[in-house]
Protein backbone atom coordinates (compact mmCIF):
# COMPACT_ATOMS: atom_id res chain seq x y z
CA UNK A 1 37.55 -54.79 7.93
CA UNK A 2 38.15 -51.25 6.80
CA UNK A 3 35.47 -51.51 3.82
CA UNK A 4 33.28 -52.37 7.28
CA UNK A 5 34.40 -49.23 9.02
CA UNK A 6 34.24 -46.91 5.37
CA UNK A 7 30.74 -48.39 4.73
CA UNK A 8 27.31 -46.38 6.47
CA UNK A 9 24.30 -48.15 7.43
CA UNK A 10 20.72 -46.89 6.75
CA UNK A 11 20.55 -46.00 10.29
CA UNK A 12 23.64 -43.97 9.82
CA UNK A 13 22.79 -41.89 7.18
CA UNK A 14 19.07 -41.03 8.46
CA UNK A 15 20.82 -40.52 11.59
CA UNK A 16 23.48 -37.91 9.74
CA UNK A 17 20.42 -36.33 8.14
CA UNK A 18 18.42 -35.67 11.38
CA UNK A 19 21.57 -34.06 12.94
CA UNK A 20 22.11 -31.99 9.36
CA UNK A 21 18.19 -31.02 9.65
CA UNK A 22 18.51 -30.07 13.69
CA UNK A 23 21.44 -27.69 13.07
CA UNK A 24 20.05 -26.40 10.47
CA UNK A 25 16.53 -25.45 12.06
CA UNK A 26 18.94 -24.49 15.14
CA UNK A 27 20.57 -21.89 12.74
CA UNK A 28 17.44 -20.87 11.46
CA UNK A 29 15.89 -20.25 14.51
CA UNK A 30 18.81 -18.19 16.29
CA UNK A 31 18.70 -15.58 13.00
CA UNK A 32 14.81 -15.08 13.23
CA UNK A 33 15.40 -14.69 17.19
CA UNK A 34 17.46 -11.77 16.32
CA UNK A 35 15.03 -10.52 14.13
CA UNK A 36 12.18 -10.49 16.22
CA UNK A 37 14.29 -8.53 19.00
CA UNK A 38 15.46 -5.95 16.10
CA UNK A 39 11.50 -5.49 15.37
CA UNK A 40 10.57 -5.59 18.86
CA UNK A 41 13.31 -2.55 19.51
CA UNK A 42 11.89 -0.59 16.19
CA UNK A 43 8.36 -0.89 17.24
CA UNK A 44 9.60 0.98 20.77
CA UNK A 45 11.06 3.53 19.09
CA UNK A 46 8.06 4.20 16.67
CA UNK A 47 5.65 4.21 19.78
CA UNK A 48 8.18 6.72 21.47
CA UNK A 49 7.92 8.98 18.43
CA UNK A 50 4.20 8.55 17.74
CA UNK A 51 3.55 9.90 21.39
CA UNK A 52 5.55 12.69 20.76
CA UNK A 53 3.86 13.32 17.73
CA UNK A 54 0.64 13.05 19.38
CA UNK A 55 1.78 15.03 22.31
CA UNK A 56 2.70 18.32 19.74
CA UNK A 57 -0.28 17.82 17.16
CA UNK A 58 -2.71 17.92 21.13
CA UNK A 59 -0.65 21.25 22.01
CA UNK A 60 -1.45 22.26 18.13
CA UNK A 61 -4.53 21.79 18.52
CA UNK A 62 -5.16 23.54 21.81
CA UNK A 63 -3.61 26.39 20.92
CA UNK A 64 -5.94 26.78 17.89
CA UNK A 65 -9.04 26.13 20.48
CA UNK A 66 -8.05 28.88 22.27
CA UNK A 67 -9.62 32.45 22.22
CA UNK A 68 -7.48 35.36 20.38
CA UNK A 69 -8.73 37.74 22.09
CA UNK A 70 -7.91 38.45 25.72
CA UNK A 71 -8.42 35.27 26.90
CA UNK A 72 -12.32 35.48 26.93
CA UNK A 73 -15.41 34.51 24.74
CA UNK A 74 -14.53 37.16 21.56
CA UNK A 75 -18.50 37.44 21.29
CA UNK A 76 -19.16 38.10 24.67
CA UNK A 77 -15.72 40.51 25.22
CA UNK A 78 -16.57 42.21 21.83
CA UNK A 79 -18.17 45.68 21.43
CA UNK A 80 -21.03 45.91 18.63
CA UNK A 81 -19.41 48.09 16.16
CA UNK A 82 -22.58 50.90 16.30
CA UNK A 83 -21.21 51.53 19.92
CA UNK A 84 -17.57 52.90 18.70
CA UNK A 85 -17.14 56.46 19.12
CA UNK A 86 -21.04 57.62 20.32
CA UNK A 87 -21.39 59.26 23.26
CA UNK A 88 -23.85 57.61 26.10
CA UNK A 89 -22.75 54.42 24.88
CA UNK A 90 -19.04 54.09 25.89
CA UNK A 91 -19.37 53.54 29.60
């Protein structure tokens, strides 16, 4: 009787292999849970910075947009330079 008990039946063994093969894609699945959540936290943290970046390259940009000179058109605000310094043509 205890060769009976020592011995395994097919059934046993493709039974043992199932429950070997379930824990294993168990396992496998829990680590590439965890991965997924670390990418899905890096991806936030990219799309914080890339608004900021977009945010200061916009106020770059603006800033370069706008006029130098006294906050107006600097053709229109602009004196033609045969005016400077003749009388009549100063007023």
């Amino acid at each position: 009787m205890a060769d009976r008990d020592e011995q395994t039946t097919p059934s046993d063994d493709r039974l043992r292999r199932v429950e070997e093969q379930q824990a294993f894609a168990d396992r496998a699945s829990e680590e590439l849970s965890g991965e997924v959540y670390e990418l899905m936290r890096r991806l936030e943290r990219l799309g914080k910075r890339m608004d900021g970046l977009e945010s200061r390259i916009d106020s770059l940009i603006e800033a370069l947009e706008e006029p130098r000179s006294g906050g107006g058109d600097p053709a229109v605000d602009e004196r033609p330079p045969h005016s400077a310094g003749r009388p009549g043509l100063d007023r």
